[in-house]
Protein backbone atom coordinates (compact mmCIF):
# COMPACT_ATOMS: atom_id res chain seq x y z
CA UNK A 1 9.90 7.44 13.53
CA UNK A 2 7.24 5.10 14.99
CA UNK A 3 7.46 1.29 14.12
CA UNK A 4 4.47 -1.39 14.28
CA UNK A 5 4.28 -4.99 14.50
CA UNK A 6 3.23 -6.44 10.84
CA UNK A 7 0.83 -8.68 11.17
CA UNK A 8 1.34 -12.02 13.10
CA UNK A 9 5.05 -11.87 12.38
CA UNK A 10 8.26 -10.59 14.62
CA UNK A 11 9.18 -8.09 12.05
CA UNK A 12 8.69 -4.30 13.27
CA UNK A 13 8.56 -1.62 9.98
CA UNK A 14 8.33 2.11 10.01
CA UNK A 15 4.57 3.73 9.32
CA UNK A 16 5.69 5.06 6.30
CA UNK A 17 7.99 3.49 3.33
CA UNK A 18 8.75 5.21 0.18
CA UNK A 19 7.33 3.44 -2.81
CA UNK A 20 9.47 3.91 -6.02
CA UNK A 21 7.02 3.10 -8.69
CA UNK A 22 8.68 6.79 -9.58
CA UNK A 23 11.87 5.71 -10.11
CA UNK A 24 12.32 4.92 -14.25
CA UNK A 25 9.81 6.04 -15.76
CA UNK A 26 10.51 3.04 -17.83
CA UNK A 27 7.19 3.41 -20.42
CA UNK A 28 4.52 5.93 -21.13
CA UNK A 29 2.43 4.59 -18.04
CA UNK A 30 5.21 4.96 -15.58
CA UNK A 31 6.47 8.45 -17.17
CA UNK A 32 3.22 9.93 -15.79
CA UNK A 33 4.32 8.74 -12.44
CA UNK A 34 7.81 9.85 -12.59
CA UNK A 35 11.16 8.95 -14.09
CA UNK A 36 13.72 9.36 -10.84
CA UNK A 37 16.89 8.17 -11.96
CA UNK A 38 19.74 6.59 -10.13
CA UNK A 39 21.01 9.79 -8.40
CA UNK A 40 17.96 11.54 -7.42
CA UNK A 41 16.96 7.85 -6.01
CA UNK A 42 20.04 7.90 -4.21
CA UNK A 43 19.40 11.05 -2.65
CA UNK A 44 15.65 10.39 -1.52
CA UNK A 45 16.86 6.66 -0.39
CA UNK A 46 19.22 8.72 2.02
CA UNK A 47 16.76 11.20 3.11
CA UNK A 48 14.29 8.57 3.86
CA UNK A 49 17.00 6.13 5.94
CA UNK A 50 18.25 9.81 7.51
CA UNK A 51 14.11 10.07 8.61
CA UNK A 52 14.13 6.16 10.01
CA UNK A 53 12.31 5.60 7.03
CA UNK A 54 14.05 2.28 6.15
CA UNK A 55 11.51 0.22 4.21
CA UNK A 56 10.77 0.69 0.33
CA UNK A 57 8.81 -0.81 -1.94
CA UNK A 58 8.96 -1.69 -4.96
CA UNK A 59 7.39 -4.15 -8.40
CA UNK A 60 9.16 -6.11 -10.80
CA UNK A 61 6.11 -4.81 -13.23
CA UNK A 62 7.42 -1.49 -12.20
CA UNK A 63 8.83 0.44 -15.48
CA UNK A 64 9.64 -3.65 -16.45
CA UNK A 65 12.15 -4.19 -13.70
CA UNK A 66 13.94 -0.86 -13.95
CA UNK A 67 12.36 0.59 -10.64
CA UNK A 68 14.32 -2.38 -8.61
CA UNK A 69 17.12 -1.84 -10.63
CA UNK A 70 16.94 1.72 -9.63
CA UNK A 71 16.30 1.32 -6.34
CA UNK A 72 19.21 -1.30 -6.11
CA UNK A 73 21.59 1.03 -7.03
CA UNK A 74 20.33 3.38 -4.39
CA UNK A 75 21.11 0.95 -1.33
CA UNK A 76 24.43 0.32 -2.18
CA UNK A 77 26.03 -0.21 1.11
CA UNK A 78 22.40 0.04 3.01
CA UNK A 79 20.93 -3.44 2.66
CA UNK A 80 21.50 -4.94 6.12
CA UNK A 81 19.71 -1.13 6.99
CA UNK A 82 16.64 -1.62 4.77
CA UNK A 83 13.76 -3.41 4.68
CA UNK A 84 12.81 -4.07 0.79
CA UNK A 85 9.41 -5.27 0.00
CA UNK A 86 9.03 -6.05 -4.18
CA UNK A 87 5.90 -8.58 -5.91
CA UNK A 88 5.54 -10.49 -8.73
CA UNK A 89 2.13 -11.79 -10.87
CA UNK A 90 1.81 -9.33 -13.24
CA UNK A 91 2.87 -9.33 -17.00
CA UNK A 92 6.60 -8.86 -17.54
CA UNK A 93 6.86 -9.87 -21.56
CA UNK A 94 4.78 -11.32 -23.88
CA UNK A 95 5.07 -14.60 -22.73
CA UNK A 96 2.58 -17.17 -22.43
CA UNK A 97 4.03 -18.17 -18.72
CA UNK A 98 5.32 -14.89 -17.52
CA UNK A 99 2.77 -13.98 -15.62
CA UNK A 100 0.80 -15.09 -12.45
CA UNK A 101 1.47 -17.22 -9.32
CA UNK A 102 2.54 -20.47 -10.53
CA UNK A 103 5.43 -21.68 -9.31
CA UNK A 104 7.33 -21.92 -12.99
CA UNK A 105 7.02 -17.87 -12.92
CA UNK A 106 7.31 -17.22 -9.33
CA UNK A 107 10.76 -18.71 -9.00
CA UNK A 108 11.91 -17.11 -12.35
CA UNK A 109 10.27 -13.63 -11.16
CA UNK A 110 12.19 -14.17 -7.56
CA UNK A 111 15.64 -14.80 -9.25
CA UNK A 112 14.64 -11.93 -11.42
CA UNK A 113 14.02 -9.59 -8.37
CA UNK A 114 16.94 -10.53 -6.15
CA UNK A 115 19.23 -9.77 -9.60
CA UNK A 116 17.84 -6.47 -10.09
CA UNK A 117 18.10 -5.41 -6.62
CA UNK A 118 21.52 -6.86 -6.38
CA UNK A 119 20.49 -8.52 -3.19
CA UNK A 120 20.14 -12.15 -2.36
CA UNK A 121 16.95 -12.02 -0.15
CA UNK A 122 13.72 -9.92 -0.16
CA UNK A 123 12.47 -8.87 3.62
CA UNK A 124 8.73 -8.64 2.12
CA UNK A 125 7.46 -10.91 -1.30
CA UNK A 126 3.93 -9.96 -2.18
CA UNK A 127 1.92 -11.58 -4.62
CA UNK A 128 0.75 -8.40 -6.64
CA UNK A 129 -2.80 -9.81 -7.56
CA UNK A 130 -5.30 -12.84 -6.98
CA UNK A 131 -4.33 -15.50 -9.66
CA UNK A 132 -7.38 -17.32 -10.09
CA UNK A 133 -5.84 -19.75 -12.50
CA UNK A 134 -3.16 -21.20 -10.55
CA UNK A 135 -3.79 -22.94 -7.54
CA UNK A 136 -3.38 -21.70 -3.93
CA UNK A 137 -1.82 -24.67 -3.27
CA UNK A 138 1.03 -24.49 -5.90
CA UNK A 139 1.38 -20.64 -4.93
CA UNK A 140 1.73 -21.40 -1.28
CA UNK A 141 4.04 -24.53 -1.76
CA UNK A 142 6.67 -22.68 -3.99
CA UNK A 143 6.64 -19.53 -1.59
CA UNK A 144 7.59 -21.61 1.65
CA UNK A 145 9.99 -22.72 -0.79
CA UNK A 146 11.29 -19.61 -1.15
CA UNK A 147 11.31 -19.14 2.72
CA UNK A 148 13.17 -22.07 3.42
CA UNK A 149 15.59 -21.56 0.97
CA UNK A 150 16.39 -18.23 2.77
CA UNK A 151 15.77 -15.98 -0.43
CA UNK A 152 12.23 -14.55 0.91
CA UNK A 153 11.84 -13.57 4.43
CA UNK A 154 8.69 -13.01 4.60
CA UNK A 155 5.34 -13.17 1.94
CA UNK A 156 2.39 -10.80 1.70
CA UNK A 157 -0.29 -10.13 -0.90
CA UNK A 158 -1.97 -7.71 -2.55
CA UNK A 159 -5.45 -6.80 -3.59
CA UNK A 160 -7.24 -9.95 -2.86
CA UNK A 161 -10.57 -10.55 -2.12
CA UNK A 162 -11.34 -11.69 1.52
CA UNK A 163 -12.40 -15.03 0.52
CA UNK A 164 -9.19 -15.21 -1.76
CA UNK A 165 -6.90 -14.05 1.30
CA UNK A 166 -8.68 -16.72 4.17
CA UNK A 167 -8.70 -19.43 1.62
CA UNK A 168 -5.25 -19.03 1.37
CA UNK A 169 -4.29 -18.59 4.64
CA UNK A 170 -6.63 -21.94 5.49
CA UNK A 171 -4.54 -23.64 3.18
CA UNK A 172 -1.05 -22.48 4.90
CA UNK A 173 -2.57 -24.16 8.00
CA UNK A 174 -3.17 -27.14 6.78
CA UNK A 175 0.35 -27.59 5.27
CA UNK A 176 2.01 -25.52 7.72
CA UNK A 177 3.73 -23.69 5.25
CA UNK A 178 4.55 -19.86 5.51
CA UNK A 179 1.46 -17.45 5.71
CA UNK A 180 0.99 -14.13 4.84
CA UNK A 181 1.70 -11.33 7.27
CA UNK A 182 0.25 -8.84 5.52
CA UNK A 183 -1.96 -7.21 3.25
CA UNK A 184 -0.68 -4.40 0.57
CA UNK A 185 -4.05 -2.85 0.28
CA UNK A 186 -5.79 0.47 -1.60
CA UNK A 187 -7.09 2.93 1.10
CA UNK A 188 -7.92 6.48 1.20
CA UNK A 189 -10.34 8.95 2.87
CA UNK A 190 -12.08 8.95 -0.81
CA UNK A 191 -11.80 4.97 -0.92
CA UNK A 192 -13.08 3.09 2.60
CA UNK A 193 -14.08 -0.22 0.99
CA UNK A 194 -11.33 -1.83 2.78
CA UNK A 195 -13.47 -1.17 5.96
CA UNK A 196 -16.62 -3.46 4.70
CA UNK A 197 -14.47 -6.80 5.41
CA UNK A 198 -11.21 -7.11 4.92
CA UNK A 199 -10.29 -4.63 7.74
CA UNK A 200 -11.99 -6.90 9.65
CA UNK A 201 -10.51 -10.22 8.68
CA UNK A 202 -7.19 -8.59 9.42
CA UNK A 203 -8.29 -7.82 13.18
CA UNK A 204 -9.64 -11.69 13.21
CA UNK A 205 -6.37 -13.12 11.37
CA UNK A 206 -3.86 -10.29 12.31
CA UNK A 207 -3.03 -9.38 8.74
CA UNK A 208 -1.08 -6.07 8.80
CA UNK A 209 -2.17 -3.55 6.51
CA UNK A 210 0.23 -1.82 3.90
CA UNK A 211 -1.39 0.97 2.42
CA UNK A 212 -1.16 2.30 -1.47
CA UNK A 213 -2.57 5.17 -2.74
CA UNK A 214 -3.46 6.69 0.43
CA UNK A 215 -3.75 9.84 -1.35
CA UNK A 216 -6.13 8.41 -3.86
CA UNK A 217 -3.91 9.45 -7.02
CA UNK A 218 -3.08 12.51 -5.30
CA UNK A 219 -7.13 14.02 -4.98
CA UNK A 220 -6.39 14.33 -1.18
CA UNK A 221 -3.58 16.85 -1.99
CA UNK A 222 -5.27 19.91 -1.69
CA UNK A 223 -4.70 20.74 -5.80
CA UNK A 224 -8.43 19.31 -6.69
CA UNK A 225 -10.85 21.99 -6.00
CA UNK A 226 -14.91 22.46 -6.75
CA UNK A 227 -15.02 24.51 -10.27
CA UNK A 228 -11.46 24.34 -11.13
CA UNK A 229 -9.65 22.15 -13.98
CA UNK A 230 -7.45 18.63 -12.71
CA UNK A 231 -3.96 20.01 -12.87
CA UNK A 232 -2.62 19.24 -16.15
CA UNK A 233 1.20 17.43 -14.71
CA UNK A 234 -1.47 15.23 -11.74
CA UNK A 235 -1.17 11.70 -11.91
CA UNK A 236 -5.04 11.17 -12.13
CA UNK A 237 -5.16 13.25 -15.36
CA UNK A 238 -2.71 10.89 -16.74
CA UNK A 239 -5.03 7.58 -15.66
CA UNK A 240 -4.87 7.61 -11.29
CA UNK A 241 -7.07 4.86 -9.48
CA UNK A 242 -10.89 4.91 -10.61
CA UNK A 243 -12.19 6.34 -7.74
CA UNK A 244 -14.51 9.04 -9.03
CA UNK A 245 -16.90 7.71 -11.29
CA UNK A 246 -20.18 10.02 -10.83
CA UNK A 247 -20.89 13.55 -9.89
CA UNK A 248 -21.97 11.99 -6.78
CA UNK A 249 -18.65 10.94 -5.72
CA UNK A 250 -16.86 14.06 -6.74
CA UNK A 251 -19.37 16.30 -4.24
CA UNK A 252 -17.94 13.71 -1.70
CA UNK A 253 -14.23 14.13 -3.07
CA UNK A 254 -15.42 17.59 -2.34
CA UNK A 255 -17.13 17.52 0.85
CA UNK A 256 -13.58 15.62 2.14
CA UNK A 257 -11.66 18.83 0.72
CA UNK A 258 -13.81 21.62 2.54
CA UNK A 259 -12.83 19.21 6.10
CA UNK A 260 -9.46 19.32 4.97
CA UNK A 261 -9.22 22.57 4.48
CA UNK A 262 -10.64 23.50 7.77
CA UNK A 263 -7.82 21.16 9.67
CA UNK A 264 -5.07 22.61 7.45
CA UNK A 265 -6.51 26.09 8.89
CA UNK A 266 -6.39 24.54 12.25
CA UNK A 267 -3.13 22.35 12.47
CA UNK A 268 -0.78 24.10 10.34
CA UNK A 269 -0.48 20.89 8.35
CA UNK A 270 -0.87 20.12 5.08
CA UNK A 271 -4.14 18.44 3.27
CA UNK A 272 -1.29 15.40 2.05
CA UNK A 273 -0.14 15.54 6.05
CA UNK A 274 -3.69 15.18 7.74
CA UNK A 275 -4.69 12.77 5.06
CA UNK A 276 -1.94 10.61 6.06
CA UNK A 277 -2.58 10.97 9.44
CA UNK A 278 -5.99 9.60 9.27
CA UNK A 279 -4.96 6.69 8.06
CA UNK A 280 -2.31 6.10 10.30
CA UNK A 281 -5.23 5.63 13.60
CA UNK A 282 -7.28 3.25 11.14
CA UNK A 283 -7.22 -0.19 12.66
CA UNK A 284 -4.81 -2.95 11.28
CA UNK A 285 -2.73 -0.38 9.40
CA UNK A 286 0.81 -1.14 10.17
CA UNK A 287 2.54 0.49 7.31
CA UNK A 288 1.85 3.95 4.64
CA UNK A 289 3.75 3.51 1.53
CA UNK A 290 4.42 7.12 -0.03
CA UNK A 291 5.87 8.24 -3.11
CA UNK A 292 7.37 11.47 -4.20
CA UNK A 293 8.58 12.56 -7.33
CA UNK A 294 10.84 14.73 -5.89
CA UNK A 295 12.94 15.40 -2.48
CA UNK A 296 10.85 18.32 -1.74
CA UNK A 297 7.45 16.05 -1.99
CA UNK A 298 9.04 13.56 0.57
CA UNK A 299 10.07 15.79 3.03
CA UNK A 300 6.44 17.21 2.73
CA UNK A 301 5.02 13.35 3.45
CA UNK A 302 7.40 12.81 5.87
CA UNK A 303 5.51 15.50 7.87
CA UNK A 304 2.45 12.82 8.11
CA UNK A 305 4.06 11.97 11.57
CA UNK A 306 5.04 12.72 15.23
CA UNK A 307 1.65 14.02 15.72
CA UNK A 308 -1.86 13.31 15.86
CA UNK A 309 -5.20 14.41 15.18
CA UNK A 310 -7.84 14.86 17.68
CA UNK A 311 -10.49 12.66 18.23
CA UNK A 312 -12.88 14.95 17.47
CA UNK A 313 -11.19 16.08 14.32
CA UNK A 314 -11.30 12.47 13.04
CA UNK A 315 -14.98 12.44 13.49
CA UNK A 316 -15.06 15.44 10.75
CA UNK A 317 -13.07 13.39 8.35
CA UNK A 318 -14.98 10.13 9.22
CA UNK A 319 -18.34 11.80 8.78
CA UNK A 320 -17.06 13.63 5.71
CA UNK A 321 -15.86 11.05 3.85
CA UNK A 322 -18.49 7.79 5.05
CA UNK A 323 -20.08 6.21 2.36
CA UNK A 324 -22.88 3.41 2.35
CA UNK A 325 -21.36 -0.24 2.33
CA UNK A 326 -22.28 -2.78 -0.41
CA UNK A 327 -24.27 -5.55 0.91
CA UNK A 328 -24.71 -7.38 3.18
CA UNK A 329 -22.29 -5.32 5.41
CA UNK A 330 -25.04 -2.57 5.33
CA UNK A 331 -27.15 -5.17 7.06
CA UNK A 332 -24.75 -6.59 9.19
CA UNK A 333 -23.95 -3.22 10.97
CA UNK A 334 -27.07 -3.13 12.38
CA UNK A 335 -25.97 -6.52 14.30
CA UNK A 336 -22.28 -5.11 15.52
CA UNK A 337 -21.91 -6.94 18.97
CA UNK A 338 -22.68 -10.07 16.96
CA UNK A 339 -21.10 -9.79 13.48
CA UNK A 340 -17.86 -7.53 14.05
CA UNK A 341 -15.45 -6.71 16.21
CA UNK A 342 -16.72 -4.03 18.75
CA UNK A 343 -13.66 -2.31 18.85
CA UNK A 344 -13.95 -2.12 15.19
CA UNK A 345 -17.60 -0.80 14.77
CA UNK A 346 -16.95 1.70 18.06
CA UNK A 347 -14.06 2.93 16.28
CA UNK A 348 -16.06 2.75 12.45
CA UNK A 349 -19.10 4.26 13.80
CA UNK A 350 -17.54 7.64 15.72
């Protein structure tokens, strides 16, 4: 197993974790994701920590709290092997104050967490979205807090904007409270918009990357083909990420697959492994999280590593799967030596 440096932190974690949004299945929503229970969980936990795969992730939004629960009774005897990484912001009940980053739910949500898991710290506390109503301030006072007090060892977030992620880490520097190491963040062949900036405000800031969904809902996995139905059990036919919204981005879904096939051809690997693998020589990427409903899924992810692509063979993805920027980064790449990293661009523009 390789490890990387996350972010501007001491703290080295495997390129993949296992994400257990699939263990539960506590609702409808999380059903279509999967419903591991406690010893199937136990099993893949094993397999994973067997592969040096010791960090998982986890929600407390997550089949409401029965994922950590889950994945709690899967360590047992493992913590001080594990890295856990869990989040908090979103919607638990019905409550008019149990949700979002103020410190009245964070510290509930915490206590919540560290119950569930039956541990007394968390290695990795993300903030699961961008309150806009609470803030950054309060957010960032209550999770050095959380720091100090030794229950959180380290805080990330998720999803933010990059305006929402430097204002935040401005205001960590002016209070020198605890800043965020990393960034939990969607990214995909089909998906590149973390490229436009905030790839490049974690090169600036040294934000580590944590990637979800780097199989964009499972579209990279070889089953989605050009004139054949979704496969009726896939997690995008039950409501995936929205990442195909015209025909024009399904011929590029497509125009991905026909690469993919041709490097499955090539490297004996699968469409899942190379997709994986093209993520993995992105810049600022530190970490993969991958999920598997079952044990024969994960050892197929776990195949992602101890190789590499060629350069040459990224180029075919790269070119395959490129996609116009929004503005103004469309302008600003005509201006790379001045607006961008270089290393960045070179490594953008191949």
């Amino acid at each position: 197993m390789e490890y990387r440096q996350l972010g501007n932190s001491g703290l080295r974690v495997p390129v993949l974790s296992f994400g257990t949004a699939t263990f539960g299945g506590g609702n409808e929503f999380f059903k279509a994701w999967g419903s591991t229970q406690v010893e199937e969980a136990t099993r893949m936990v094993n397999l994973c920590v067997d592969a040096g795969v010791n960090m998982f992730d986890t929600a407390n939004v997550y089949s409401r709290g029965l994922s950590e629960t889950i994945l709690g009774k899967a360590i047992t005897g493992l913590r001080d092997k594990v890295l856990i990484s869990t989040k908090a912001t979103f919607p638990m009940t019905e409550e008019v104050n149990d949700f979002g980053a103020s410190r009245f739910n964070l510290i509930r949500a915490c206590e919540d967490s560290l119950r569930r898991l039956g541990t007394d710290y968390i290695d990795i506390y993300h903030m699961h979205g961008y309150d806009a109503n609470t803030p950054a301030e309060e957010t960032l006072k209550v999770l050095d807090n959380l720091v100090q007090s030794g229950k959180v060892r380290y805080i990330a977030c998720s999803n933010f904007s990059g305006w929402h992620l430097m204002n935040a880490l401005s205001v960590s520097e002016r209070y020198g409270w605890s800043k965020y190491i990393a960034h939990q963040v969607y990214y995909s062949l089909l998906n590149r918009d973390l490229e436009w900036e905030l790839m490049q405000l974690g090169i600036h800031e040294n934000i580590g990357s944590i990637v979800w969904s780097p199989l964009a809902s499972g579209k990279l996995s070889g089953k989605y083909r050009r004139n054949q139905p979704v496969p009726a059990d896939a997690r995008v036919a039950q409501g995936g990420s929205p990442v195909i919204n015209t025909a024009a981005d399904e011929e590029r879904l497509y125009q991905i697959v026909d690469v993919l096939d041709e490097l499955v051809a090539e490297t004996g690997k699968t469409h899942a492994q190379i997709s994986l693998n093209w993520l993995l020589q992105r810049p600022t990427v530190a970490n993969i999280i991958i999920g598997a409903r079952n044990e024969e899924q994960l050892q197929q992810n776990l195949g992602a590593i101890g190789w590499n692509l060629t350069l040459e063979q990224v180029q075919r993805l790269d070119k395959a799967s490129e996609v116009l920027p929004a503005y103004p980064y469309w302008h600003q790449r005509q201006f790379p030596m001045l607006n961008a990293a270089p290393d960045l661009y070179h490594h953008l523009a191949r």
